[in-house]
Protein backbone atom coordinates (compact mmCIF):
# COMPACT_ATOMS: atom_id res chain seq x y z
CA UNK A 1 0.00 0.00 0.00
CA UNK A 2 1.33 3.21 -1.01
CA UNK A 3 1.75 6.02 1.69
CA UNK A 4 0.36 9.32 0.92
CA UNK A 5 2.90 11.82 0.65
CA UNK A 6 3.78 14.56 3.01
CA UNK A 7 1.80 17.36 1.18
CA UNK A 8 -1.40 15.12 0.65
CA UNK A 9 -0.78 14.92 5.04
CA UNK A 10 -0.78 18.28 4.88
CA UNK A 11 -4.39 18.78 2.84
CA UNK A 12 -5.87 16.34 4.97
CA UNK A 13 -5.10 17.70 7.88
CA UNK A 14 -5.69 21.35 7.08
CA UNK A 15 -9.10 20.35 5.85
CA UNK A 16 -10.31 18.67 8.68
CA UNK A 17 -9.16 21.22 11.05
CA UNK A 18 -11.06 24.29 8.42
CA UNK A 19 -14.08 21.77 8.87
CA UNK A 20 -13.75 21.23 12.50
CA UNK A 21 -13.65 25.04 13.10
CA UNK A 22 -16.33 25.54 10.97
CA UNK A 23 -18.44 22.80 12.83
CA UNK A 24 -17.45 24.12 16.32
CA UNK A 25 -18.17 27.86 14.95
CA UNK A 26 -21.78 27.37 13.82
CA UNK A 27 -23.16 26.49 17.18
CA UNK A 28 -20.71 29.16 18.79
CA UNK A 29 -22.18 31.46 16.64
CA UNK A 30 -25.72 31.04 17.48
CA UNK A 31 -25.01 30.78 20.99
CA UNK A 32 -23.68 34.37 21.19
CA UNK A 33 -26.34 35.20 19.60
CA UNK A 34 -28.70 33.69 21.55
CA UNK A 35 -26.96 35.33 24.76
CA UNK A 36 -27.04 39.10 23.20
CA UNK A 37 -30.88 38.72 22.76
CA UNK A 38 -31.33 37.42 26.38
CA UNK A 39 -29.13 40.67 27.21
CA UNK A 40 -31.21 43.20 29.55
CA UNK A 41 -30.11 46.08 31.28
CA UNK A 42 -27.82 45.82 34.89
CA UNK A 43 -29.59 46.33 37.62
CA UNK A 44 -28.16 47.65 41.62
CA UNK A 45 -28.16 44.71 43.62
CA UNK A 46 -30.57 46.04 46.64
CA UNK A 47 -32.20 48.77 44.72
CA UNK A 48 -35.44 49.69 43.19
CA UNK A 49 -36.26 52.93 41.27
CA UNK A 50 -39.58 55.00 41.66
CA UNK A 51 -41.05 58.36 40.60
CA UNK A 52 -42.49 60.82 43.13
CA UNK A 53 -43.45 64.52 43.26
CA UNK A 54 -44.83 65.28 39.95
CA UNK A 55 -47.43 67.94 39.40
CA UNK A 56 -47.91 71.81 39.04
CA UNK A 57 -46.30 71.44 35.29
CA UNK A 58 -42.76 69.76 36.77
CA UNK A 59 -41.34 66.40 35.91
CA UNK A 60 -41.26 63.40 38.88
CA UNK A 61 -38.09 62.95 40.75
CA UNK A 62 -36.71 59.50 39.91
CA UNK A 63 -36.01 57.94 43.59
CA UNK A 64 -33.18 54.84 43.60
CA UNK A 65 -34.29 53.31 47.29
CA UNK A 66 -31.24 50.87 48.48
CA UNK A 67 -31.89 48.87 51.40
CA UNK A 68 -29.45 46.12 52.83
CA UNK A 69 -30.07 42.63 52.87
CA UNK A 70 -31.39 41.46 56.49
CA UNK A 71 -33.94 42.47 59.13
CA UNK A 72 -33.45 46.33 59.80
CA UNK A 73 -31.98 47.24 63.30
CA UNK A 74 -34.88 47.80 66.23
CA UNK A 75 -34.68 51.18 65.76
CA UNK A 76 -34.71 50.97 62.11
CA UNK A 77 -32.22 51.72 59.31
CA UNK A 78 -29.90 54.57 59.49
CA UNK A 79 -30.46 56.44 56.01
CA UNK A 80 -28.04 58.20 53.85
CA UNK A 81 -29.83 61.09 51.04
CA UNK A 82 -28.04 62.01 48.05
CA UNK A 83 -29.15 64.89 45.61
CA UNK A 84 -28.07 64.14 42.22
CA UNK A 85 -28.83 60.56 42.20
CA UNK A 86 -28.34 60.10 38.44
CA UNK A 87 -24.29 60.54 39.18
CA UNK A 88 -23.84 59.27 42.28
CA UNK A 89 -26.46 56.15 43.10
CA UNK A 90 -23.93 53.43 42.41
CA UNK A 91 -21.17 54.33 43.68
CA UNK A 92 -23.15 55.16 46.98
CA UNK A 93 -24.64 51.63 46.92
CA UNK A 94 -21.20 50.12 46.08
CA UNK A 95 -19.77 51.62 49.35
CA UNK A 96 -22.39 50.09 51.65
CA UNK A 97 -22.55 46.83 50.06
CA UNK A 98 -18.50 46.53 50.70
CA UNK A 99 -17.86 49.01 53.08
CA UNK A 100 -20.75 48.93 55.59
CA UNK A 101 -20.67 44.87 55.25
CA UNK A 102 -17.08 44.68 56.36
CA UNK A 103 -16.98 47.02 59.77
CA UNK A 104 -13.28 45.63 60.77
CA UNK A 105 -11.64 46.58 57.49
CA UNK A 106 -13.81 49.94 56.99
CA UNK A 107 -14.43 51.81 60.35
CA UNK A 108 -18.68 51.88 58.85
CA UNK A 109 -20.24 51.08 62.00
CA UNK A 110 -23.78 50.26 60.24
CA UNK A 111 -25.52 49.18 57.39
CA UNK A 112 -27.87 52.01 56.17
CA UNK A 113 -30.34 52.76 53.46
CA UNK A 114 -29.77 55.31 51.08
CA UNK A 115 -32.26 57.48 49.08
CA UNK A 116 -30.85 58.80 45.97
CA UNK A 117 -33.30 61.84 44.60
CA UNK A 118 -32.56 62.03 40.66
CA UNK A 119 -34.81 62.83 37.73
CA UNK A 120 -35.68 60.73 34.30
CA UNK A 121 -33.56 61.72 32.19
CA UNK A 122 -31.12 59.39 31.32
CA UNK A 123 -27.92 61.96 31.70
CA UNK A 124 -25.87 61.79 34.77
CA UNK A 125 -26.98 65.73 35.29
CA UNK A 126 -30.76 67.27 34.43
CA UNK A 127 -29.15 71.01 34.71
CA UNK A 128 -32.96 72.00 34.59
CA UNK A 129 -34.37 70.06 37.24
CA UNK A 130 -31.26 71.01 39.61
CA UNK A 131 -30.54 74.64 38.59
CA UNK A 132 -34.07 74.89 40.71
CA UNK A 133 -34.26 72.42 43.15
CA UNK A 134 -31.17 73.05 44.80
CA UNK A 135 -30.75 77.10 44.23
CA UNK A 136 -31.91 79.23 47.62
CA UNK A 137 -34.68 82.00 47.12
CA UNK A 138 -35.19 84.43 45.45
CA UNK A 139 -33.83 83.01 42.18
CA UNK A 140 -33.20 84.11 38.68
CA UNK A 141 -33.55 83.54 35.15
CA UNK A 142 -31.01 82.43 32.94
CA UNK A 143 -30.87 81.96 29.30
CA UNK A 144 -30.78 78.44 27.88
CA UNK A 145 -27.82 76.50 27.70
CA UNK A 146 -29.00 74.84 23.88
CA UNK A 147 -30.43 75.79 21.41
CA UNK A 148 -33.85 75.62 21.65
CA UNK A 149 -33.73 74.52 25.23
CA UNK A 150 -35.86 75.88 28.07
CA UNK A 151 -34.53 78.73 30.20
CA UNK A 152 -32.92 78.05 33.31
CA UNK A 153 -34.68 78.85 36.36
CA UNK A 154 -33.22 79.35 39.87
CA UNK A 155 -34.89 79.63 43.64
CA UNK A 156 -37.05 76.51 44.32
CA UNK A 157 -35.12 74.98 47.29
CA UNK A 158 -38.02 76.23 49.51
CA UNK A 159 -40.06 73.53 47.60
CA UNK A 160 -37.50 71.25 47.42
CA UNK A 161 -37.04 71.12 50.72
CA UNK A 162 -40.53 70.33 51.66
CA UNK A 163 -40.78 67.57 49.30
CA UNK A 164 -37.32 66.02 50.95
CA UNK A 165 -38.81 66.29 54.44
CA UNK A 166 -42.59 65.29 53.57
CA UNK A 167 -43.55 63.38 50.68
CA UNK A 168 -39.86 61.79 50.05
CA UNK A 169 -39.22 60.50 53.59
CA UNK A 170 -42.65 59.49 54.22
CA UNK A 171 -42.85 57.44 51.18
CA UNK A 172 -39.52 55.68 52.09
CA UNK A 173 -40.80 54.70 55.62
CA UNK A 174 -43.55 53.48 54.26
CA UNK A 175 -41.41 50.81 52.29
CA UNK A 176 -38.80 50.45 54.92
CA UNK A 177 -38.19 51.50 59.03
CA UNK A 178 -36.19 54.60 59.35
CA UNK A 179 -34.47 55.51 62.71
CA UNK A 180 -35.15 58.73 62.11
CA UNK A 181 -31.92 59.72 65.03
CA UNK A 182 -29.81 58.71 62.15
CA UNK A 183 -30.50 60.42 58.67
CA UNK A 184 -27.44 61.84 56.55
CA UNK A 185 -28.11 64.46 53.55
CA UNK A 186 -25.14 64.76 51.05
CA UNK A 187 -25.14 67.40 48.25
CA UNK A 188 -22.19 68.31 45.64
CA UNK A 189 -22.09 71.92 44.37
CA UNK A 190 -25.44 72.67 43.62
CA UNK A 191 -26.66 70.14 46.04
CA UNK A 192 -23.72 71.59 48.52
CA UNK A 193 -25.50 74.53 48.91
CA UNK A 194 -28.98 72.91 49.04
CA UNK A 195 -27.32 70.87 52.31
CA UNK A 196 -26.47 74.32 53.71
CA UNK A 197 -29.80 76.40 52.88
CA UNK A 198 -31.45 72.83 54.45
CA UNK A 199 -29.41 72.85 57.45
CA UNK A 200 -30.36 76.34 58.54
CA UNK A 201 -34.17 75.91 57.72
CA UNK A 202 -34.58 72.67 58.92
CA UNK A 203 -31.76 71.92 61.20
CA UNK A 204 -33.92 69.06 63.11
CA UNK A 205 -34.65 67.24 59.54
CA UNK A 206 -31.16 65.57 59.61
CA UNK A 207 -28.51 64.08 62.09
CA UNK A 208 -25.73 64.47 59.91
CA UNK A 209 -25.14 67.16 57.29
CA UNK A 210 -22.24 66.72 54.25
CA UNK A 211 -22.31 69.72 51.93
CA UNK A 212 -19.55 68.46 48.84
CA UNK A 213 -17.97 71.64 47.05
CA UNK A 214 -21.14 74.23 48.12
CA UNK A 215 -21.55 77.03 45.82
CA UNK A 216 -21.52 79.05 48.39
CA UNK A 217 -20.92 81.83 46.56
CA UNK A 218 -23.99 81.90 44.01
CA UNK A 219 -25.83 84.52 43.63
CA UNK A 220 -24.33 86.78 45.14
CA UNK A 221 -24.75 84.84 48.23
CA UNK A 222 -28.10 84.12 48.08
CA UNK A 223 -27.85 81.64 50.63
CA UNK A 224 -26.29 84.03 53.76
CA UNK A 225 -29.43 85.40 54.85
CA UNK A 226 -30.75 82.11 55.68
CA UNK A 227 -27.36 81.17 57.72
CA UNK A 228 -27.62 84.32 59.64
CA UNK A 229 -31.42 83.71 60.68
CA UNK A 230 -29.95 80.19 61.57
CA UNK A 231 -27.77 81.37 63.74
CA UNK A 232 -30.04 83.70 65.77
CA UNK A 233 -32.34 80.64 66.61
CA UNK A 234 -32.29 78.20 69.10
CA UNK A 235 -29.51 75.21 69.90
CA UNK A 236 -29.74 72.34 67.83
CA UNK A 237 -28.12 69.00 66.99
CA UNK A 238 -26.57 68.82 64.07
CA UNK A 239 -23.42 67.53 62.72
CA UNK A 240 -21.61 69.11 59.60
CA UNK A 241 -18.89 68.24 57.18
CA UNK A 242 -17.91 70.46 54.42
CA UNK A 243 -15.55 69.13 51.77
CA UNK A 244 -14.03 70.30 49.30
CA UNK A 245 -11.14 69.32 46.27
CA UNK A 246 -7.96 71.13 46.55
CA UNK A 247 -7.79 71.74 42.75
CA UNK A 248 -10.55 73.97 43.70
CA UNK A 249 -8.44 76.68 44.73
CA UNK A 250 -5.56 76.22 41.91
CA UNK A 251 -5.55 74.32 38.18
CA UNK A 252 -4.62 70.89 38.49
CA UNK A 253 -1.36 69.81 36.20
CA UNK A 254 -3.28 68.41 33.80
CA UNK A 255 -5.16 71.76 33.37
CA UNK A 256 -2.19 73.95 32.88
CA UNK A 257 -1.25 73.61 29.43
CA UNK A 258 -5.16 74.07 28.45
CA UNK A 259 -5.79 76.95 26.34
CA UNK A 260 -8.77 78.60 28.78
CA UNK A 261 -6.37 78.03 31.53
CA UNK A 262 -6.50 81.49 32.83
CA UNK A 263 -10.60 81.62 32.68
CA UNK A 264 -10.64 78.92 34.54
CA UNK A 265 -8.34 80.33 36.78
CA UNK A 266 -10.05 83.01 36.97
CA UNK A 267 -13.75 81.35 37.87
CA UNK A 268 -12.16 79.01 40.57
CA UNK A 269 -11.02 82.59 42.32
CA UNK A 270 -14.04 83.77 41.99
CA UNK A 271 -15.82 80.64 43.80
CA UNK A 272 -13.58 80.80 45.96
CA UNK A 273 -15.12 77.27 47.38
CA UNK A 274 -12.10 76.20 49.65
CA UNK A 275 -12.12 79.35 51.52
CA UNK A 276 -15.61 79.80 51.51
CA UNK A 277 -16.12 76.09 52.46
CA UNK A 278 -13.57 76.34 55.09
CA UNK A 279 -14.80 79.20 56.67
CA UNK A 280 -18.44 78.30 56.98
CA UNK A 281 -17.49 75.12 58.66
CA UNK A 282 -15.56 77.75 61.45
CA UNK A 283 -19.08 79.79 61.32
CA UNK A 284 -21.49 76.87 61.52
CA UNK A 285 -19.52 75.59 64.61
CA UNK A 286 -19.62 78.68 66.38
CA UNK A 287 -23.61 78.27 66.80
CA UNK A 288 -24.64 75.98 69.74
CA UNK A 289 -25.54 72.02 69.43
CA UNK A 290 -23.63 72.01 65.84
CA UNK A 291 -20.36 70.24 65.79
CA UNK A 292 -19.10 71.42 62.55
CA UNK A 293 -15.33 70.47 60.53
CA UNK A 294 -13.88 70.90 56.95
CA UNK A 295 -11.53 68.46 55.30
CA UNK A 296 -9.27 69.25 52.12
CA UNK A 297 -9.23 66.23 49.73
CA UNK A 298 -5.74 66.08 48.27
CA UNK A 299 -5.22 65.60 44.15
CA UNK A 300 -9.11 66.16 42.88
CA UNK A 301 -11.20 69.10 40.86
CA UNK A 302 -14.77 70.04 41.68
CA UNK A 303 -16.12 67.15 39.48
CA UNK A 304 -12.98 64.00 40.41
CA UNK A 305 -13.74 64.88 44.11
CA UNK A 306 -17.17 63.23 44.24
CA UNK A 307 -16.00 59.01 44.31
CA UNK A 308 -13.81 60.42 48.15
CA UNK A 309 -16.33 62.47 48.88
CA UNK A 310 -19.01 59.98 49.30
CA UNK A 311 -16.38 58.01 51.23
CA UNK A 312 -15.82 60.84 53.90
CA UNK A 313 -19.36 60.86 54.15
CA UNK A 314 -20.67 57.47 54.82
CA UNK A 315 -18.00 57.30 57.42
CA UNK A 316 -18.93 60.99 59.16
CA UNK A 317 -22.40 59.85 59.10
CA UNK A 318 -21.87 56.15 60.37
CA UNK A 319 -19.24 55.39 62.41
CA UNK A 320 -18.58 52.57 64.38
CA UNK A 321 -19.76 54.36 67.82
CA UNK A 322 -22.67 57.00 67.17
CA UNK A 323 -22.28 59.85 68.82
CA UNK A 324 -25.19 61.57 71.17
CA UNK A 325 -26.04 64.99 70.81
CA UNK A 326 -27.45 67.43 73.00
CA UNK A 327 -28.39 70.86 71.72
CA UNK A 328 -26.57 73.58 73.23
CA UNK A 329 -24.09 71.48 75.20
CA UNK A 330 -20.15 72.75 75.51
CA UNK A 331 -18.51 71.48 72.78
């Protein structure tokens, strides 16, 4: 019997290997597809989404609601509140689910809820929606930012505010226990200076207080009237923790060589946020009840500073000893 040569080897073997692949590939092929049309969107472990406070020609809220796995504590969950919960909802729920579920290797002394107050739209930011929610009385009117778009609108935090302390929170309880002894509100910018206008009408509403880069300088300082009535009432409790990025207060490297580099120089002088920051956490802690500190976060802008900034927060508002309060004692 004649052997087949070396290059006849060859064919056979490079056409059963072509028809192998092509066998395996078929059923690879339709299995891929198979798994791209069972694709559906991810979803936050924990979490469910909800819309609340339409009406009087706005848009809802959308509400993310994350609560941990297990019975809640006797006294019911401690709760952290986030403004801008399009941006900052999962990272948020990240933190608890590793942080707050590991107490050794964090310092988070709890597991806690958190309410994340967003809107519909599918953008990290509705500049619309926020530009009033979070902006103190009595507001403006700004041209829009696109073409065609709807003009901006500033001043509704008095509205805001109700709907945080009424309809919101009672809505939440109604899905899950609150202890309402421990309830954190944390705002960036915008929100920032919706924490501070809060905290001085509503000092009772929250434990814990984390205003995130407040614009404190908006509007002129639209928002000083309402700290000065604040601190011609009564003691309260209230904790406070302003933060801030420290490439607020000079470009960061990668920001030098940028050709607007000098406007926005310029506009981080003029919000001045680090020194304004810093110096209403001094004010704030002069008034009696409030224990009140500011913390620099090293190597971040006003937008990078957010990821820390949540971290500082959850463990301000939940560490692994709560502390009592009692308005108007020494501090």
């Amino acid at each position: 019997m004649t052997r087949p040569s070396r290059r006849a080897m060859l064919r056979l073997s490079m056409g059963f290997s072509l028809g192998l692949s092509a066998g395996i590939g078929l059923p690879l092929r339709a299995s891929a597809r198979a798994a791209a049309e069972a694709d559906g969107p991810a979803a936050l472990p924990g979490a469910v989404r909800f819309d609340l406070g339409a009406g009087e020609g706005r848009a809802p809220r959308r509400i993310t609601l994350y609560v941990p796995p297990g019975e809640a504590p006797a006294a019911g969950w401690p709760c952290l509140t986030l403004l801008d919960g399009n941006a900052l909802a999962g990272t948020a729920i990240d933190i608890e689910r590793v942080q707050a579920s590991y107490p050794a290797g964090s310092g988070v002394g709890s597991r806690f809820v958190i309410v994340a107050v967003g809107s519909p739209s599918p953008e990290a930011y509705d500049g619309v929606a926020r530009s009033w929610d979070y902006t103190p009385p009595p507001g403006r009117t700004y041209p829009a930012t696109k073409p065609g778009g709807p003009e901006l609108r500033t001043g509704g935090a008095a509205a805001f505010l109700d709907f945080v302390t009424g309809d919101l929170r009672n809505e939440v309880a109604r899905r899950c226990p609150l202890d309402r002894s421990r309830q954190a509100l944390f705002g960036h910018s915008f929100g920032g200076l919706f924490v501070l206008y809060a905290l001085a009408r509503a000092p009772e509403a929250f434990s814990h207080w984390i205003a995130a880069s407040p614009s404190i300088f908006w509007e002129d300082g639209s928002l000083l009237p309402s700290i000065d009535a604040f601190e011609k009432g009564s003691p309260v409790c209230a904790r406070v923790l302003l933060l801030a990025g420290a490439y607020e207060a000079e470009l960061a490297p990668f920001q030098l060589a940028l050709p607007d580099r000098e406007q926005r120089l310029a506009r981080l002088r003029e919000a001045g946020t680090v020194e304004r920051a810093h110096a209403m956490a001094e004010r704030l802690g002069r008034h009696p009840g409030v224990t009140s500190r500011f913390a620099l976060i090293p190597g971040r802008t006003h937008m990078s500073v957010l990821p820390e900034a949540l971290n500082e927060a959850v463990a301000f508002a939940f560490p692994p000893r709560p502390e009592t309060c009692t308005a108007g004692a020494s501090k």
